[in-house]
Protein backbone atom coordinates (compact mmCIF):
# COMPACT_ATOMS: atom_id res chain seq x y z
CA UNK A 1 14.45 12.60 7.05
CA UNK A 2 13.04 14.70 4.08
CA UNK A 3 9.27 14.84 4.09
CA UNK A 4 8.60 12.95 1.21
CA UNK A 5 10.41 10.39 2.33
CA UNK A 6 7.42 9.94 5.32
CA UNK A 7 4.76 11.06 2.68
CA UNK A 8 5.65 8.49 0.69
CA UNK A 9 5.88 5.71 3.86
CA UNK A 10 2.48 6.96 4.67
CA UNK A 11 0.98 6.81 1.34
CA UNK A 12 2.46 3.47 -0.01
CA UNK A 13 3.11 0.12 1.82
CA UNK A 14 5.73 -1.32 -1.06
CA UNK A 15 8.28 1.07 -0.93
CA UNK A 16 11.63 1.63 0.71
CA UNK A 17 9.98 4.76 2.57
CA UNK A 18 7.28 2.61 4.47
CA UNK A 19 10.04 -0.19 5.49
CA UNK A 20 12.40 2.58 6.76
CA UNK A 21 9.12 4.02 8.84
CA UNK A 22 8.56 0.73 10.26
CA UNK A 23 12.48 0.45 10.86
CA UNK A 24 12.19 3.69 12.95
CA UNK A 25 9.06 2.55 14.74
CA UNK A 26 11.59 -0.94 15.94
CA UNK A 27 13.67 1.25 16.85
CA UNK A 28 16.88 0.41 14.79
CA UNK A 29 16.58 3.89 13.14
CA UNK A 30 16.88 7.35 15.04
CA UNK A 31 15.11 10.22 12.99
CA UNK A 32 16.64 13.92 14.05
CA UNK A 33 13.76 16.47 14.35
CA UNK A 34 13.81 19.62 15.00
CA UNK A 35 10.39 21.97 15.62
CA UNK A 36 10.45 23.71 12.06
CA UNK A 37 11.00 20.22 10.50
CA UNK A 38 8.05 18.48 12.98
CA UNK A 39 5.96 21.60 12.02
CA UNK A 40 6.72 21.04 8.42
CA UNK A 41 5.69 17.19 8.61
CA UNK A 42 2.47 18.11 10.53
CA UNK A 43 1.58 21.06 7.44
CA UNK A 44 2.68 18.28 4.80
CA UNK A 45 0.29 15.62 6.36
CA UNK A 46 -2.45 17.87 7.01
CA UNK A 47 -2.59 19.20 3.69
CA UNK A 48 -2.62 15.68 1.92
CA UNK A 49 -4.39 13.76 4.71
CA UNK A 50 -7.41 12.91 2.12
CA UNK A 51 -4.59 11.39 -0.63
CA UNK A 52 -3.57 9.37 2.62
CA UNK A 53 -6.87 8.59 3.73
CA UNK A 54 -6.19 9.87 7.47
CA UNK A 55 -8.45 11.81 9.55
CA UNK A 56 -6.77 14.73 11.80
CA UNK A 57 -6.26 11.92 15.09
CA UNK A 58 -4.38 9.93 12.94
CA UNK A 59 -1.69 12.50 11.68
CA UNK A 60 -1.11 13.74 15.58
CA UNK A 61 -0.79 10.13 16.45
CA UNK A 62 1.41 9.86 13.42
CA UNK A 63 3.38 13.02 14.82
CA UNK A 64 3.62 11.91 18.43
CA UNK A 65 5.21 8.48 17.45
CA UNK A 66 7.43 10.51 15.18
CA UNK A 67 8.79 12.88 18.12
CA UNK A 68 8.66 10.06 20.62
CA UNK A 69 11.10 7.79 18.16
CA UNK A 70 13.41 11.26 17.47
CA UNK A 71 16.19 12.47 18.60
CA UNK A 72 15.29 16.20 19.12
CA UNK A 73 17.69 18.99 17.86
CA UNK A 74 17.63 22.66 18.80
CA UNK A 75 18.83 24.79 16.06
CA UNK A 76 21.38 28.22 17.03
CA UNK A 77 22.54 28.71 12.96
CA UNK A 78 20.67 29.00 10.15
CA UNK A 79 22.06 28.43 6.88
CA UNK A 80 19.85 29.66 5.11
CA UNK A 81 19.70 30.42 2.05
CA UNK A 82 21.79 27.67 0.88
CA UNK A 83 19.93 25.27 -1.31
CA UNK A 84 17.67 25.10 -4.37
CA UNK A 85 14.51 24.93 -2.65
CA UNK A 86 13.91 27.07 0.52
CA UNK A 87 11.99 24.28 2.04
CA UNK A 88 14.48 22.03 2.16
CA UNK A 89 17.21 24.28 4.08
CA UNK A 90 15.73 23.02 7.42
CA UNK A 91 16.69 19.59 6.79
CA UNK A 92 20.28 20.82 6.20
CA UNK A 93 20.02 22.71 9.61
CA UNK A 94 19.19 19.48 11.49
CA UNK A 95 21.87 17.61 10.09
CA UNK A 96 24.13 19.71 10.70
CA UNK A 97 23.49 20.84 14.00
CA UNK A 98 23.27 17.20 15.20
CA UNK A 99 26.54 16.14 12.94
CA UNK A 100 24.05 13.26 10.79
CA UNK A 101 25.92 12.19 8.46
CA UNK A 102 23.09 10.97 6.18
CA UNK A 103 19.72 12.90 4.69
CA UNK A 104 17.16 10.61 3.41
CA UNK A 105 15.34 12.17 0.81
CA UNK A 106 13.72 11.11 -3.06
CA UNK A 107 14.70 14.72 -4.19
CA UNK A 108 18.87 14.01 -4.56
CA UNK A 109 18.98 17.10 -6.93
CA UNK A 110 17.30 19.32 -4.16
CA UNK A 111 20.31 18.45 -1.88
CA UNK A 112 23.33 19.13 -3.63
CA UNK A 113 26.10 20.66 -2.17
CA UNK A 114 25.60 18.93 1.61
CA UNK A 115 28.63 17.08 1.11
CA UNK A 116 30.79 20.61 1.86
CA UNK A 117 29.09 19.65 5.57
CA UNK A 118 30.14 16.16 5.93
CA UNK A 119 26.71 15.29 4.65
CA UNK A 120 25.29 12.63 2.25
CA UNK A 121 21.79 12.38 0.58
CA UNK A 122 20.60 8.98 0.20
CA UNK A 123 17.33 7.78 -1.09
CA UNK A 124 15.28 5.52 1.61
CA UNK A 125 16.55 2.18 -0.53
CA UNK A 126 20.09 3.16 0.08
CA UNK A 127 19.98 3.90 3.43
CA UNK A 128 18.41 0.62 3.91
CA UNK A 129 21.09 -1.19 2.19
CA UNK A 130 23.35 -0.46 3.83
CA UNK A 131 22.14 -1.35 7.05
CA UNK A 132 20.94 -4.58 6.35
């Protein structure tokens, strides 16, 4: 899971992000983490925490749910540099270390190319299509 995609669940309760946040919190969807990706999240969140009206308990609550509902993935390659943003080469490295199949993500463009790893972006609505 790109980190827009739980920006966006955090910051709006209408959107496909928030309903695939509350899907992961049932327990019918298993995020893959890994530390520079949790690290990442926790940066993210702490920089925008006054946009989402949190206080600093709320994001390491946020962040402990997160890695308690995770599947946790070491990462031994790096394959890096290998897309248009830097930032966004992590999320590659998870999926592909833990053979995902799927990135969820708003930012398709940022993501092109995974496909040569057996990888798909899909934006939260899609992913939730398809398992409904």
């Amino acid at each position: 899971m790109d980190t827009n995609v739980l920006f966006s669940g955090l910051y709006s309760s209408s959107g496909a992000s928030h309903q695939l946040l509350r899907r992961i919190d049932a327990g019918e969807i298993t995020p893959v983490i890994s530390t520079t990706l949790l690290f990442e999240y926790e940066d993210v969140l702490k920089r925008k925490q006054k946009e989402l009206g949190i206080s600093d308990n709320e994001v390491n609550v946020i962040l402990d749910n997160i890695c308690a509902l995770s599947e946790f993935q070491k990462i031994y390659f790096l394959w890096r540099p290998y897309l248009k943003d830097p930032k966004d080469d992590h999320v590659l490295e998870v999926a592909v270390a833990s053979k995902t199949q799927i990135i969820v993500t708003h930012n398709m463009k940022d993501f092109k190319g995974v496909d040569k790893f057996g990888i798909t972006a899909l934006r939260p609505g899609k992913i939730l299509e398809a398992i409904q």
